[in-house]
C-alpha atoms as a PDB file:
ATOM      1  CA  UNK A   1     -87.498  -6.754  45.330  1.00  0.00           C
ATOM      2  CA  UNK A   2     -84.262  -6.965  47.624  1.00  0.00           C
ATOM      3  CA  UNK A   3     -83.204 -10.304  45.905  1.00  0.00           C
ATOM      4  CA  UNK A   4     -83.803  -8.825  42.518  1.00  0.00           C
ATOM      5  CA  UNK A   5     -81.568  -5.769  43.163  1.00  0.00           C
ATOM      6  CA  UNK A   6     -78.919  -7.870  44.743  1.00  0.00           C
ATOM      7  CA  UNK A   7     -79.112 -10.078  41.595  1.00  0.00           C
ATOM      8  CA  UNK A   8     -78.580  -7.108  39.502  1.00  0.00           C
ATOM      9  CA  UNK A   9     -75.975  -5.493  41.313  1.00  0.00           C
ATOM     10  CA  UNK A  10     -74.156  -8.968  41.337  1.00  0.00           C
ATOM     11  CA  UNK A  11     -74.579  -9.117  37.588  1.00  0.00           C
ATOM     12  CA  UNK A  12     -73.349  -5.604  37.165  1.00  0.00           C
ATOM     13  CA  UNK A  13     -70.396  -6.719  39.144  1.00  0.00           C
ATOM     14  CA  UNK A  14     -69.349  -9.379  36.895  1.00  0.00           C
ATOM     15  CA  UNK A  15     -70.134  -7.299  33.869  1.00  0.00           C
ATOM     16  CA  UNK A  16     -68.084  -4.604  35.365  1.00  0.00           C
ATOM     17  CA  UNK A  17     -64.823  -7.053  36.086  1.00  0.00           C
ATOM     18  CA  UNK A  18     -65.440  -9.040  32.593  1.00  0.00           C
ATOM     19  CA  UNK A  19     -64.964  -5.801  31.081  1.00  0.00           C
ATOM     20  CA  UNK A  20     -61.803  -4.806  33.253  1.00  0.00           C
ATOM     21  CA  UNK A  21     -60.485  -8.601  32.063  1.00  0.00           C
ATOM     22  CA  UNK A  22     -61.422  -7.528  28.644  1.00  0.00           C
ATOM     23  CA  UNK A  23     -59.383  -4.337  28.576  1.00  0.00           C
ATOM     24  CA  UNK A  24     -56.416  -5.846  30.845  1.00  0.00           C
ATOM     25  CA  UNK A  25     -56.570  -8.779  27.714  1.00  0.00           C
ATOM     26  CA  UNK A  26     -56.512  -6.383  25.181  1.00  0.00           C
ATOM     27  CA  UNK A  27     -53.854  -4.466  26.480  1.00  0.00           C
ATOM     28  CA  UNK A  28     -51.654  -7.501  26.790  1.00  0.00           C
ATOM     29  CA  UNK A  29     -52.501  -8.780  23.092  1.00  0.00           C
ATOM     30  CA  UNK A  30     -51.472  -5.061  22.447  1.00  0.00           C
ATOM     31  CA  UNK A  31     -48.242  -4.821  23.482  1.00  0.00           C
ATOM     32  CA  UNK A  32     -47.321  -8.760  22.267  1.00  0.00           C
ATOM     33  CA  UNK A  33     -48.030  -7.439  19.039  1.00  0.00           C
ATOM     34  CA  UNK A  34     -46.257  -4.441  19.215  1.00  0.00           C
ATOM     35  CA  UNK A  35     -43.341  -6.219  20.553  1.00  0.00           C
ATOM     36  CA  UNK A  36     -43.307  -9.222  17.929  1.00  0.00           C
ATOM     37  CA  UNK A  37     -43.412  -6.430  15.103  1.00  0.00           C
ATOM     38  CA  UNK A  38     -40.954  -4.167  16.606  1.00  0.00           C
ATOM     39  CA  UNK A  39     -38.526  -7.242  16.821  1.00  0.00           C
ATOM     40  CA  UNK A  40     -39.403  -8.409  13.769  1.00  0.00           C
ATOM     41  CA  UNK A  41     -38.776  -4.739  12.343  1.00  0.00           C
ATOM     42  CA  UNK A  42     -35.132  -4.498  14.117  1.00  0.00           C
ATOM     43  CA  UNK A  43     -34.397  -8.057  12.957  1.00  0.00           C
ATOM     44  CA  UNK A  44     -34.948  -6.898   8.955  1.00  0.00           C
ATOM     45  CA  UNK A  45     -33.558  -3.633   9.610  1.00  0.00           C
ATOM     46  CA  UNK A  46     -30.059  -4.708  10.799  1.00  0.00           C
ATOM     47  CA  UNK A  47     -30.301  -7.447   8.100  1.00  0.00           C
ATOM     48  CA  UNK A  48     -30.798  -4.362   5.312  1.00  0.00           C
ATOM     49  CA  UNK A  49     -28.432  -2.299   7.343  1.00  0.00           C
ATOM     50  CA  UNK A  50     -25.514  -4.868   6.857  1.00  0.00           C
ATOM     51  CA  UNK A  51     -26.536  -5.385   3.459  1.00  0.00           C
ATOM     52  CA  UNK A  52     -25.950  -1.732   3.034  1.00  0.00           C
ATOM     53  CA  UNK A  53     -22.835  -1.715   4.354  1.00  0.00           C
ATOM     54  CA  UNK A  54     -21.880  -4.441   2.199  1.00  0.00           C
ATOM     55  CA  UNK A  55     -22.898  -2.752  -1.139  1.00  0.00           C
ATOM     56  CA  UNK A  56     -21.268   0.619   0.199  1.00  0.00           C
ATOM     57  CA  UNK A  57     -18.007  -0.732   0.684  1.00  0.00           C
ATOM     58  CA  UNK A  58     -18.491  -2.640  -2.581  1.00  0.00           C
ATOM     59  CA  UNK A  59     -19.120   1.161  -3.949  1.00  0.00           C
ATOM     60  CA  UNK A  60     -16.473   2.071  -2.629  1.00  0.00           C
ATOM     61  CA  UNK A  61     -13.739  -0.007  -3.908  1.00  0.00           C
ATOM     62  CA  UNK A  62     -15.448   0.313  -7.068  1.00  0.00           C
ATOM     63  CA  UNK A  63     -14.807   3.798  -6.965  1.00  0.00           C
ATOM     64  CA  UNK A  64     -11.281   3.804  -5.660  1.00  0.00           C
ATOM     65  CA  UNK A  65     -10.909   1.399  -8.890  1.00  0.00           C
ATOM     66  CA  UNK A  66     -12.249   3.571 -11.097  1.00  0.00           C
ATOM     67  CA  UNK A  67      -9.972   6.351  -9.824  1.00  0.00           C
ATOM     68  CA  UNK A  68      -6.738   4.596  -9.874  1.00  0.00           C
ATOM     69  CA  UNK A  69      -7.545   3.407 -13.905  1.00  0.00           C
ATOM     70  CA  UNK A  70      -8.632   6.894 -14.741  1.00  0.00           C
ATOM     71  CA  UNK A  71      -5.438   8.480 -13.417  1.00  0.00           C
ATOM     72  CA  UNK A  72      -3.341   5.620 -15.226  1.00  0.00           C
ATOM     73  CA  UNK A  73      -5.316   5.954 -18.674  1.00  0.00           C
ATOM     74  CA  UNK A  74      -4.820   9.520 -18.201  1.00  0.00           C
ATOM     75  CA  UNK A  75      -1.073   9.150 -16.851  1.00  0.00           C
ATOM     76  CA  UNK A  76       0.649   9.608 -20.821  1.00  0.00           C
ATOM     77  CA  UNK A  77      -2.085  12.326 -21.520  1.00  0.00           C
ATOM     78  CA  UNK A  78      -1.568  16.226 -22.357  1.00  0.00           C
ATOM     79  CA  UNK A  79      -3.602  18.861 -23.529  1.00  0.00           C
ATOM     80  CA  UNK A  80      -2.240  21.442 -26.284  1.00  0.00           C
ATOM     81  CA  UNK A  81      -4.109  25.005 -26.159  1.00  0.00           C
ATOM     82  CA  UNK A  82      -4.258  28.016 -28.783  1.00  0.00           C
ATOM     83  CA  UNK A  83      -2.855  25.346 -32.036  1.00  0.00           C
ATOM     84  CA  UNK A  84      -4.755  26.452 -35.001  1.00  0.00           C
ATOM     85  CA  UNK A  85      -7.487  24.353 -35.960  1.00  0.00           C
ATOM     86  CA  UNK A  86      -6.618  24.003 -39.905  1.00  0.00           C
ATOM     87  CA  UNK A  87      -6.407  20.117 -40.052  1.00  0.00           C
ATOM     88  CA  UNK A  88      -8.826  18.527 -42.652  1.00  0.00           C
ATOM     89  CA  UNK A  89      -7.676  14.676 -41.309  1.00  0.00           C
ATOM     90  CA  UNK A  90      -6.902  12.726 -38.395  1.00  0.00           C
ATOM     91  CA  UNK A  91      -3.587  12.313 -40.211  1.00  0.00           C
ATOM     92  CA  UNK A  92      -3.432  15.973 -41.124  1.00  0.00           C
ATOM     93  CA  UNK A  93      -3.889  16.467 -36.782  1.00  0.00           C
ATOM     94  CA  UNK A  94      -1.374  13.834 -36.438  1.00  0.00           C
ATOM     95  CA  UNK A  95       1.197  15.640 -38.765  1.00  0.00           C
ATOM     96  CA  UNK A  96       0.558  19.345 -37.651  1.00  0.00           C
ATOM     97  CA  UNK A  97       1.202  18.017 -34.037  1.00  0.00           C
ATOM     98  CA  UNK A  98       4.055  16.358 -34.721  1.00  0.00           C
ATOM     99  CA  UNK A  99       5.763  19.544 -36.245  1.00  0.00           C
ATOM    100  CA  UNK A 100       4.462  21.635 -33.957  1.00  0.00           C
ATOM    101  CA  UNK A 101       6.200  19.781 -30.754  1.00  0.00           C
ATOM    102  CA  UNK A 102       8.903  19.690 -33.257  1.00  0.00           C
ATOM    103  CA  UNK A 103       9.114  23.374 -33.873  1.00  0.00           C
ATOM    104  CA  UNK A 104       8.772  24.603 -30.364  1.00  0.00           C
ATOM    105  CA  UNK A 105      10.404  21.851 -28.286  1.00  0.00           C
ATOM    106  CA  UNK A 106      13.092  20.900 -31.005  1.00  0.00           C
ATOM    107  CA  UNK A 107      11.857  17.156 -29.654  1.00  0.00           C
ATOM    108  CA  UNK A 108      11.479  15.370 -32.909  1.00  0.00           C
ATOM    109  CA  UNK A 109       8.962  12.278 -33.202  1.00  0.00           C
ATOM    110  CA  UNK A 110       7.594   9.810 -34.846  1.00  0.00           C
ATOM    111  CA  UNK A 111       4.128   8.477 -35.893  1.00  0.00           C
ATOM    112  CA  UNK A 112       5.061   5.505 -33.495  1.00  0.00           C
ATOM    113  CA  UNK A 113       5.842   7.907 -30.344  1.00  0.00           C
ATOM    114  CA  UNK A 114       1.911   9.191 -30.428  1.00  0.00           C
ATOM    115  CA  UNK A 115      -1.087   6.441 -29.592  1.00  0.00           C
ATOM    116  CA  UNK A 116      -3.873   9.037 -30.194  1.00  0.00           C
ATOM    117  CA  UNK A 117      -4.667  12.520 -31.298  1.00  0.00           C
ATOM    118  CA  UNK A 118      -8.264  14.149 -30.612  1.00  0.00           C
ATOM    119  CA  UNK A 119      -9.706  18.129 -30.645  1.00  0.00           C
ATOM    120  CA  UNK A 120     -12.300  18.465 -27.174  1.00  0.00           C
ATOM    121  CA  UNK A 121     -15.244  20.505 -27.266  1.00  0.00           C
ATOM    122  CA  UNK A 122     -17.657  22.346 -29.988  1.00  0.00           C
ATOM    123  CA  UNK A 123     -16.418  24.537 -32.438  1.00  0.00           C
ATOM    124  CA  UNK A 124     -16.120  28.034 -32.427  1.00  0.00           C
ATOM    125  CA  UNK A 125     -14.124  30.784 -32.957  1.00  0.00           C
ATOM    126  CA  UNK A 126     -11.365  30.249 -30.761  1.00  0.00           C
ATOM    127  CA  UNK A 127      -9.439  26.459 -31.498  1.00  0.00           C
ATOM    128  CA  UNK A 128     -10.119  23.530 -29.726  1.00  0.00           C
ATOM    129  CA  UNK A 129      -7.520  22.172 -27.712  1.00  0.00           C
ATOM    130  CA  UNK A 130      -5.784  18.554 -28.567  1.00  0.00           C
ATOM    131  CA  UNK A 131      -5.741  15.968 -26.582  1.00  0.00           C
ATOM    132  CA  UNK A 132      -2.555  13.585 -27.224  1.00  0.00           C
ATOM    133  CA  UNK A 133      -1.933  10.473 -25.602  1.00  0.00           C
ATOM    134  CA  UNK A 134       1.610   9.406 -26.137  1.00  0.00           C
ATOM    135  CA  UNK A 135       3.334   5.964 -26.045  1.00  0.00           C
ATOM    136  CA  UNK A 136       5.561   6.440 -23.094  1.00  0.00           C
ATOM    137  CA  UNK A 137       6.072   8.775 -20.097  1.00  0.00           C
ATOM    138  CA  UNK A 138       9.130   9.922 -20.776  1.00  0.00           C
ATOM    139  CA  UNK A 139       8.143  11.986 -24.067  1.00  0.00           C
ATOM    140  CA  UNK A 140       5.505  13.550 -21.983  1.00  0.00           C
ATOM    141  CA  UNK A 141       8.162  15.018 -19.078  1.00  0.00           C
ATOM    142  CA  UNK A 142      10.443  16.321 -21.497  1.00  0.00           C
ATOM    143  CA  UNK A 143       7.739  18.439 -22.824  1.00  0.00           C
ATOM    144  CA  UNK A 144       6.859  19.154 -19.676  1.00  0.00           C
ATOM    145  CA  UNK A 145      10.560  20.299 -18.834  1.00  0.00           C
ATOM    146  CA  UNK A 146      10.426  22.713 -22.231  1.00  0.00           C
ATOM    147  CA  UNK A 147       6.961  24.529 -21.728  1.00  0.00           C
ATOM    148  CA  UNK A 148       8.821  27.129 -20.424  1.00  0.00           C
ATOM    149  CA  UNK A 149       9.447  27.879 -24.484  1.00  0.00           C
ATOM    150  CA  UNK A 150       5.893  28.893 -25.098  1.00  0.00           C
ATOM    151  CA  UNK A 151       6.103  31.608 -22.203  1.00  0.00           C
ATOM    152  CA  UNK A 152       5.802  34.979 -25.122  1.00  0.00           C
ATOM    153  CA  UNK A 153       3.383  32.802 -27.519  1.00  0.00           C
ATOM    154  CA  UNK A 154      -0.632  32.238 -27.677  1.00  0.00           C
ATOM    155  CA  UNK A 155       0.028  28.720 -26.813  1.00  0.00           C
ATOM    156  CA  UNK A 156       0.211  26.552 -23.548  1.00  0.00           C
ATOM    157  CA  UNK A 157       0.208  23.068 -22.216  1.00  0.00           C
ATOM    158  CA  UNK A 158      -1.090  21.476 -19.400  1.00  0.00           C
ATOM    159  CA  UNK A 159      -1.374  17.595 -18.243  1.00  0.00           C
ATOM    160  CA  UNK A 160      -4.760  15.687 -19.083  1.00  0.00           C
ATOM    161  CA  UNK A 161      -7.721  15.843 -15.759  1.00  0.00           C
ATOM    162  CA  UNK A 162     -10.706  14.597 -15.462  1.00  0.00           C
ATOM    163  CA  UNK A 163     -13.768  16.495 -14.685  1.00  0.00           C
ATOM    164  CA  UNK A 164     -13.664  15.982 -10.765  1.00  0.00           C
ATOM    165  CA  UNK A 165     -10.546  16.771 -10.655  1.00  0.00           C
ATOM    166  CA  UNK A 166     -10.455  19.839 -12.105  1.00  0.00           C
ATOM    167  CA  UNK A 167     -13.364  20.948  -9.938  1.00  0.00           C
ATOM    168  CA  UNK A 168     -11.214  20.135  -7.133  1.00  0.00           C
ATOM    169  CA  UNK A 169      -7.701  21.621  -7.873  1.00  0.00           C
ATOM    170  CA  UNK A 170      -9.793  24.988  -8.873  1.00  0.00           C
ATOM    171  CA  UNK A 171     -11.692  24.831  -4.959  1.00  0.00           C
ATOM    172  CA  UNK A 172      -7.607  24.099  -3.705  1.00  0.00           C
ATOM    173  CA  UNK A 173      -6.551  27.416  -5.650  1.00  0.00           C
ATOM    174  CA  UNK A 174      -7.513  29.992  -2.355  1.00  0.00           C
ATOM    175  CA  UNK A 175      -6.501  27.440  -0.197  1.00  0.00           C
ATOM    176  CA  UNK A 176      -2.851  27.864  -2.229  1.00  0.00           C
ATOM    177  CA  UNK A 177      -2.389  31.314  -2.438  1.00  0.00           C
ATOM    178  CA  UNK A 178      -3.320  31.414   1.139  1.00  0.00           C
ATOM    179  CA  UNK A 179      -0.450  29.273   1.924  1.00  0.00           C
ATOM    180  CA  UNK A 180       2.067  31.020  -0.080  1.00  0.00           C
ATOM    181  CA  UNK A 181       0.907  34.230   1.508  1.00  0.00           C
ATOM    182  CA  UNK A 182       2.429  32.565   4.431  1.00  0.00           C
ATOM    183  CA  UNK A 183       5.576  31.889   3.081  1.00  0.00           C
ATOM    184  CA  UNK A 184       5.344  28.256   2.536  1.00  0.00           C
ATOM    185  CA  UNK A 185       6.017  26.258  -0.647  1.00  0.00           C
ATOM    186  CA  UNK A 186       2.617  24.736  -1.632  1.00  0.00           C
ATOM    187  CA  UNK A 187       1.932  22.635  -4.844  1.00  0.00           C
ATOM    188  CA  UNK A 188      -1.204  21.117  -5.971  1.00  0.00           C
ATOM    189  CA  UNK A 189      -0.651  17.699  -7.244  1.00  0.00           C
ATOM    190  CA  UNK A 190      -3.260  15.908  -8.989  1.00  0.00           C
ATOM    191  CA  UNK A 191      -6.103  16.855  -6.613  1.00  0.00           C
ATOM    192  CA  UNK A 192      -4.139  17.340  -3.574  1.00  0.00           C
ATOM    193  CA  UNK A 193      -2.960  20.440  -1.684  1.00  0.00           C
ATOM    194  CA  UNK A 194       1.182  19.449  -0.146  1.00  0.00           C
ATOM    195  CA  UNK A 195       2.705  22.257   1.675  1.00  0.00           C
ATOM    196  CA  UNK A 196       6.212  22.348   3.223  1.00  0.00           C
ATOM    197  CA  UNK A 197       6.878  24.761   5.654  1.00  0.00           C
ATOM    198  CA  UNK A 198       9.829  27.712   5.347  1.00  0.00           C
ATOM    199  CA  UNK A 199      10.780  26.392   8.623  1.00  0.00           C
ATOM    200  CA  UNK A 200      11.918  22.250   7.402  1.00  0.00           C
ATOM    201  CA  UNK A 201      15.532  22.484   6.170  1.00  0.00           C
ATOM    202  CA  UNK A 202      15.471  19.434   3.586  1.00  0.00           C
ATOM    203  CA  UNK A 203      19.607  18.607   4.862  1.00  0.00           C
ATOM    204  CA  UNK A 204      18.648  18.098   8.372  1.00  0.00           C
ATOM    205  CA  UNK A 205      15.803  15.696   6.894  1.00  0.00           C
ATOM    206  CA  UNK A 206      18.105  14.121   4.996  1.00  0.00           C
ATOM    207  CA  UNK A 207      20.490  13.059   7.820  1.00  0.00           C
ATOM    208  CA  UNK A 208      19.352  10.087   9.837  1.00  0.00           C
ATOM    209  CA  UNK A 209      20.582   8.628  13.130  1.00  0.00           C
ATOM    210  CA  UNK A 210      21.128   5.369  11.152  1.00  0.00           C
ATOM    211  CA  UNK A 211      23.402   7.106   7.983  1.00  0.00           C
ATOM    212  CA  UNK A 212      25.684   8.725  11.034  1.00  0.00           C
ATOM    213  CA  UNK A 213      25.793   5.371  12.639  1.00  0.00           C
ATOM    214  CA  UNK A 214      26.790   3.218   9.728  1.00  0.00           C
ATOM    215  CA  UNK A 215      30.904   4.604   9.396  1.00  0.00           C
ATOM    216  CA  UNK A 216      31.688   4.095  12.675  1.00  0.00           C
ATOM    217  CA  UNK A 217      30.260   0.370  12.246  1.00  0.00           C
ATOM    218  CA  UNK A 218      32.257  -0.009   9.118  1.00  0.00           C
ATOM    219  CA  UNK A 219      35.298   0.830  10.613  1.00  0.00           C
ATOM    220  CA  UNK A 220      34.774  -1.395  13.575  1.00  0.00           C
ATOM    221  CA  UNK A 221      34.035  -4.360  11.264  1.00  0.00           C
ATOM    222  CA  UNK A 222      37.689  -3.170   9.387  1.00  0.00           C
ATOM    223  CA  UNK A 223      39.449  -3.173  12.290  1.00  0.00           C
ATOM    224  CA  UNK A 224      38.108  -6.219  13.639  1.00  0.00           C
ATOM    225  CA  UNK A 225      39.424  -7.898   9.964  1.00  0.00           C
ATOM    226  CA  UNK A 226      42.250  -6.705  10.979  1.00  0.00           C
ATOM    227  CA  UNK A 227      42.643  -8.306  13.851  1.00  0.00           C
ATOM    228  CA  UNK A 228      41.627 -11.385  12.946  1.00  0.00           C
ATOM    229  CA  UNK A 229      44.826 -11.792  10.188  1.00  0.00           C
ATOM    230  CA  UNK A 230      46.910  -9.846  12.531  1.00  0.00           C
ATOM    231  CA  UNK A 231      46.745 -12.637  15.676  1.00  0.00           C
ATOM    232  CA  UNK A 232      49.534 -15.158  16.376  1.00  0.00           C
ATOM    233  CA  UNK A 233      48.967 -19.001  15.530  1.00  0.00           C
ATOM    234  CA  UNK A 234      46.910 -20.275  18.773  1.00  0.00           C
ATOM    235  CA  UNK A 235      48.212 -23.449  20.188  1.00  0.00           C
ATOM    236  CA  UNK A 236      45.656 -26.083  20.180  1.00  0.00           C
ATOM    237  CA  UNK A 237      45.333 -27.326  23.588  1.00  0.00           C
ATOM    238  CA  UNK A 238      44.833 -31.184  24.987  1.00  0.00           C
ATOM    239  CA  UNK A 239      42.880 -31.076  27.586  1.00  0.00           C
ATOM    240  CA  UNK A 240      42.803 -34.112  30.015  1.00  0.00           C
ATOM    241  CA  UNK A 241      39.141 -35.491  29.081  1.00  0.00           C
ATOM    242  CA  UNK A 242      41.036 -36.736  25.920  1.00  0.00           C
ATOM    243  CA  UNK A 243      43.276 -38.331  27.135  1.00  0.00           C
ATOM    244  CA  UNK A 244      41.900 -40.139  29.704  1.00  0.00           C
ATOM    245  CA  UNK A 245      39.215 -41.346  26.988  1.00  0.00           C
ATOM    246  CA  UNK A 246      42.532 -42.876  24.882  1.00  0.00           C
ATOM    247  CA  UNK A 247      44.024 -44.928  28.277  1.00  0.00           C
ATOM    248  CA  UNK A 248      41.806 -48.083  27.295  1.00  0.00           C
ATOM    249  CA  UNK A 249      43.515 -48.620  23.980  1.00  0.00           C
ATOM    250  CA  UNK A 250      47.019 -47.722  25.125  1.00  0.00           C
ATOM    251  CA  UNK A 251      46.336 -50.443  27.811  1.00  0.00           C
ATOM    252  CA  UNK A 252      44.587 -52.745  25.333  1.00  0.00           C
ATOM    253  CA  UNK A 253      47.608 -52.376  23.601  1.00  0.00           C
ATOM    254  CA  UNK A 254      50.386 -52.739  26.420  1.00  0.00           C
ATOM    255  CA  UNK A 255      48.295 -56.054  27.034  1.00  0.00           C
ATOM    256  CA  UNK A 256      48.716 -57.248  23.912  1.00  0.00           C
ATOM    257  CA  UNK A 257      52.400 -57.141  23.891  1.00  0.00           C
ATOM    258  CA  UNK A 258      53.013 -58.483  26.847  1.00  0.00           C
ATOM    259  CA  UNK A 259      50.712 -61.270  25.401  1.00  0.00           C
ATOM    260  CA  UNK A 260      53.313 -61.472  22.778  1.00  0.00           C
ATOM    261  CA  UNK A 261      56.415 -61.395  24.960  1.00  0.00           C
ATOM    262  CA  UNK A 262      55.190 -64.239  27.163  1.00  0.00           C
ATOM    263  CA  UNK A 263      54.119 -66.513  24.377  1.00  0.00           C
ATOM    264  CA  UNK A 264      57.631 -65.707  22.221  1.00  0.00           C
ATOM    265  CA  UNK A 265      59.317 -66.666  26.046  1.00  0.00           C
ATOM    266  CA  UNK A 266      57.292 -70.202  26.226  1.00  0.00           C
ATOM    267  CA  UNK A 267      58.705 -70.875  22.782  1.00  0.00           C
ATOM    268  CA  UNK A 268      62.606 -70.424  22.820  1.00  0.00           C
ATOM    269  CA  UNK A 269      62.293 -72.442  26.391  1.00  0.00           C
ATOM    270  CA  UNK A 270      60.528 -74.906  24.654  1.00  0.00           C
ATOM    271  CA  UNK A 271      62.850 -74.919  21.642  1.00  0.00           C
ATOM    272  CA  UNK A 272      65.820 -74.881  24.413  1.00  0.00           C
ATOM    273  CA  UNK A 273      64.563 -78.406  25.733  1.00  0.00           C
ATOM    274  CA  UNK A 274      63.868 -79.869  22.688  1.00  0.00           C
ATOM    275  CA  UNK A 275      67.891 -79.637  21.678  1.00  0.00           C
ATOM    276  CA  UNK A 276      68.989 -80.590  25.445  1.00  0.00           C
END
């Protein structure tokens, strides 16, 4: 009976530290696995994350695009408010507004100056206001100078926004009176809030350290003309270098006529014999 306990407790031990091998194992194959899918997780996830990046900034210049053609499309544009709405034709439209500018504005055009004429919105009682796109800028400012002559009439003008942008100037309109309440010039421009303060004075921002600088340069350069044409003739000096690089051919030279003198010497003594 001993030996059969022993044998029993001896297979319990083994059964007991298979199973602790078992767990230990599985804990192992656990957490490999959890590790492999976590990296493999992180690995996708950055790759999505930079392709999300990618299309975001591609979003974003799309939108900054989309902006800049709006506002250029919309750049010649202005809206008419409180014209009657008694036009039967686009050419009728075309003609009434053409008067009407005319009439108001004393600003006389032609059929050429306008590229489009439209009423916005549903009808109802009150008129819809027209949209006119004109060919240039420039017909667009002066009625923008002039609008002052609708000031004790129905009508009014204003310049051509989109949607956005109109939801944004109206959110900048506290912000604007709040400003003003300070005593600061503030002007909404486009869909931006500029404010200058009461304390800038625009001549001391238009002087520059540069602009004060640039006289006193001026006259230095004039006087330095001046002194240029104003200085004596300069003798040209020799100095010795030269010369000393000219002594060979003087002596090359010296040489040769004594070369001369000699040889002209050997003849007349030579002609001298001959008639002795």
């Amino acid at each position: 009976m001993d030996e059969v306990l022993s044998a029993l407790q001896a297979i319990k031990k083994e059964l007991d530290e298979q199973r602790l091998e078992i767990r230990e194992t599985g804990k192992n194959v656990t957490e490999r696995v959890t590790h492999n899918m976590s990296r493999m997780f992180e690995e996708k996830f950055l790759v999505w994350e930079e392709k999300h990046e990618k299309l975001k900034e591609t979003v974003e210049n799309q939108e900054r695009r989309i902006y800049f053609l709006e506002k250029q499309a919309r750049k010649t544009n202005m809206v008419f408010f409180g014209i009657e709405e008694s036009e039967i034709s686009y050419d009728n439209l075309e003609k009434n507004i053409i008067n009407w500018i005319e009439q108001y504005f004393s600003i006389q055009l032609s059929y050429s100056d306008i590229q489009e004429v439209k009423r916005v919105g549903k009808k109802g009682e009150r008129p819809r206001p027209i949209v006119v796109t004109f060919s240039t800028l420039g017909i667009k400012l002066k009625i923008l100078k002039q609008k002052g002559a609708l000031k004790d009439t129905q009508c009014y003008v204003k310049e051509d926004y989109p949607k956005y942008v109109l939801e944004k100037r109206k959110e900048l309109q506290e912000q604007l009176q709040l400003e003003r309440e300070k005593g600061n010039t503030a002007v909404i421009k486009y869909d931006k809030l500029i404010v200058l303060s009461k304390n800038i004075n625009k001549r001391k921002l238009l002087i520059s350290p540069e602009n004060v600088a640039v006289p006193n340069l001026e006259r230095n350069t004039q006087t330095n003309k001046k002194n240029k044409i104003q200085k004596p003739d300069v003798t040209v000096k020799r100095y010795p270098m030269l010369c000393k690089r000219r002594l060979p051919k003087i002596r090359i030279r010296e040489e040769e006529r004594t070369a001369r003198t000699a040889a002209t010497g050997k003849r007349e003594g030579q002609h001298g014999r001959n008639k002795i």
